[in-house]
N, C-alpha and C. Protein backbone atom coordinates (compact mmCIF):
# COMPACT_ATOMS: atom_id res chain seq x y z
N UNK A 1 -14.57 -17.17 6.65
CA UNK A 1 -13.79 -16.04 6.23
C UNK A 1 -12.28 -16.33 6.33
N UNK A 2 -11.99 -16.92 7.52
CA UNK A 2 -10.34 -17.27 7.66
C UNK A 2 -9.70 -17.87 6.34
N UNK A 3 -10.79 -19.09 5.84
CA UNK A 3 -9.89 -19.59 4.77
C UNK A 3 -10.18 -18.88 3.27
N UNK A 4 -11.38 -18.30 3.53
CA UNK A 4 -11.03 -17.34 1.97
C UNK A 4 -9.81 -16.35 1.73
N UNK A 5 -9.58 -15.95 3.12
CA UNK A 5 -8.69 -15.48 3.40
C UNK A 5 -7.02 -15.67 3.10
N UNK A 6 -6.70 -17.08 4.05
CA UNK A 6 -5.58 -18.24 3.32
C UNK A 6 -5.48 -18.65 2.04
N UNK A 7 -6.55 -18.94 0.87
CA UNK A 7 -6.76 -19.09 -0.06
C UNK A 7 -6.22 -18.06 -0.59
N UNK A 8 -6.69 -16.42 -0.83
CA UNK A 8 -6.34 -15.45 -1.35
C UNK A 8 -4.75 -15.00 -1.35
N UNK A 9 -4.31 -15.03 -0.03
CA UNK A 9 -3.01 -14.80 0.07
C UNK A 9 -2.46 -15.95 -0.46
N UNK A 10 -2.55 -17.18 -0.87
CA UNK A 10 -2.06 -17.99 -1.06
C UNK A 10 -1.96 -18.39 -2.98
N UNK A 11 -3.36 -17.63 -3.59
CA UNK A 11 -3.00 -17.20 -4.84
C UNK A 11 -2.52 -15.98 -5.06
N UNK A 12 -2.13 -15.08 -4.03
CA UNK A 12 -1.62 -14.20 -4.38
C UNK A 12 -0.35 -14.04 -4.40
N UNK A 13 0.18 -15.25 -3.58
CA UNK A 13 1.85 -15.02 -3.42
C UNK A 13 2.41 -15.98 -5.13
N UNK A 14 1.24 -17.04 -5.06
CA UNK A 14 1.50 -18.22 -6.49
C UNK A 14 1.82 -16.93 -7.85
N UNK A 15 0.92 -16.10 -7.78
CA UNK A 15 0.70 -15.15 -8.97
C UNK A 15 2.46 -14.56 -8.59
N UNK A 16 2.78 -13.99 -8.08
CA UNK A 16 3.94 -13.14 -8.16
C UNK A 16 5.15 -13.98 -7.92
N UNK A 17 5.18 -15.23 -7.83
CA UNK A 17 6.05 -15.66 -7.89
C UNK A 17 6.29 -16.64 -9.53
N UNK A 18 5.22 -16.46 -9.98
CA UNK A 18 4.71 -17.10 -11.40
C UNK A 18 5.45 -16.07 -12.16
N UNK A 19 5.45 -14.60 -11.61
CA UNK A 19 6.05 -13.47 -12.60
C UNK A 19 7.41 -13.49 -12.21
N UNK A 20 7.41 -13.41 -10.83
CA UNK A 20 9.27 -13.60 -10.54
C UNK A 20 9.94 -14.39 -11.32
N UNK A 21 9.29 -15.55 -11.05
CA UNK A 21 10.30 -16.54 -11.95
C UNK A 21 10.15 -17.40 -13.39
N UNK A 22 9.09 -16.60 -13.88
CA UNK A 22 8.70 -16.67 -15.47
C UNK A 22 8.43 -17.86 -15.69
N UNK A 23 7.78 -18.61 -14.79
CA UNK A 23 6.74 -20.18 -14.88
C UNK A 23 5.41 -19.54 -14.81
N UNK A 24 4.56 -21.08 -15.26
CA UNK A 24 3.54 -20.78 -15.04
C UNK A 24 2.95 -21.28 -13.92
N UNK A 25 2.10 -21.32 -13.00
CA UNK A 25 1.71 -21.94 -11.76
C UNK A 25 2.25 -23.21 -11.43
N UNK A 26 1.72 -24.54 -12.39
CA UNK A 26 2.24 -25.77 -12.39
C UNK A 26 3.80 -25.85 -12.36
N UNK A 27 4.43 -24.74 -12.56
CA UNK A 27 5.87 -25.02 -12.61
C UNK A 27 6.67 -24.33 -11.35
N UNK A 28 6.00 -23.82 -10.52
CA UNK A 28 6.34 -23.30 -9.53
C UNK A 28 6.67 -24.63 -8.55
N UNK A 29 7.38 -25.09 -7.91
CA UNK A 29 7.84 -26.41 -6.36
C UNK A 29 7.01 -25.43 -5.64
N UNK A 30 6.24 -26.01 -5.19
CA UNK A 30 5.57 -25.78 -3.87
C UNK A 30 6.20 -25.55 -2.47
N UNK A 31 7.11 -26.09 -2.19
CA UNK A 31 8.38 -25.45 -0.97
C UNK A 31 8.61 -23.95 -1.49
N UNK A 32 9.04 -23.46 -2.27
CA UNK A 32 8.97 -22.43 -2.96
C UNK A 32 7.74 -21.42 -2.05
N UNK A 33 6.14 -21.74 -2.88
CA UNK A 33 5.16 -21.56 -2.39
C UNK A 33 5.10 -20.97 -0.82
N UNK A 34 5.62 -22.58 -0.03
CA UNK A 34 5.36 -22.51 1.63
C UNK A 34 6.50 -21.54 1.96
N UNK A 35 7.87 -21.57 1.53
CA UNK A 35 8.77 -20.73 1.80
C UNK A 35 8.60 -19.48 2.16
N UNK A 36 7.20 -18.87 1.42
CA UNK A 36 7.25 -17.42 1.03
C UNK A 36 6.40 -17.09 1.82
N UNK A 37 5.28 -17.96 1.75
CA UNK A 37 3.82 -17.92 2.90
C UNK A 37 4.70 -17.64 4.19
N UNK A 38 5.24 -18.57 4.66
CA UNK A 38 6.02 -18.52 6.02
C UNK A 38 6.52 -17.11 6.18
N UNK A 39 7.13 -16.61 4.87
CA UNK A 39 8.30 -15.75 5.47
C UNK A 39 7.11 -14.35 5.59
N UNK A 40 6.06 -14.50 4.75
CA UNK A 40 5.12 -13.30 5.02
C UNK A 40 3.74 -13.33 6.48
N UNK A 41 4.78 -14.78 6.99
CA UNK A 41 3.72 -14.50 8.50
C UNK A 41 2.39 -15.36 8.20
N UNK A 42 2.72 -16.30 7.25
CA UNK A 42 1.35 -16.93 7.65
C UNK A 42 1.23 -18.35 8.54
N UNK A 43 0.71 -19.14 8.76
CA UNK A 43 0.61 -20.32 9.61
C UNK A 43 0.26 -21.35 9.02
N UNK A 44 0.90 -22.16 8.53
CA UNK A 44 0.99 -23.37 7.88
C UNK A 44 0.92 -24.87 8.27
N UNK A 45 0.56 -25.67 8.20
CA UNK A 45 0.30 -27.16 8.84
C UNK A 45 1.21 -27.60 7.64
N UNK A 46 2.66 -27.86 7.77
CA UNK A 46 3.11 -28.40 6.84
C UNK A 46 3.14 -30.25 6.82
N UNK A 47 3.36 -30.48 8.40
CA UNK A 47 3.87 -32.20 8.49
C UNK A 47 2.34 -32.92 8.38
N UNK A 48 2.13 -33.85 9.15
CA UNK A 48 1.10 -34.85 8.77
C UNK A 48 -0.18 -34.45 9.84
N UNK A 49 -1.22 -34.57 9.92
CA UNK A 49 -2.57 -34.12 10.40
C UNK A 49 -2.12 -34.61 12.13
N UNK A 50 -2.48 -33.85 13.14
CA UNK A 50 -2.25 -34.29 14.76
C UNK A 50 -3.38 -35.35 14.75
């Protein structure tokens, strides 16, 4: 459940930022992406695997 979870919020932030900034998914930078996840509180493994 956790990661259907991460998944969902994670196409859900792609979708509104696809409309924010009038790209289509593939054209969105992914920092972008993590930027937003972060700032809405989620928990991210950004650097390399422990």
């Amino acid at each position: 459940m956790p990661i259907a979870m991460a998944t969902g919020h994670a196409a859900g932030v792609c979708a509104a930022l696809t409309v924010r900034h009038g790209r289509g998914p593939r054209g969105l930078p992914y920092r972008l992406v993590q930027r937003e996840l972060l700032r809405q509180g989620a928990r991210l493994r950004t650097g390399p695997p422990d």
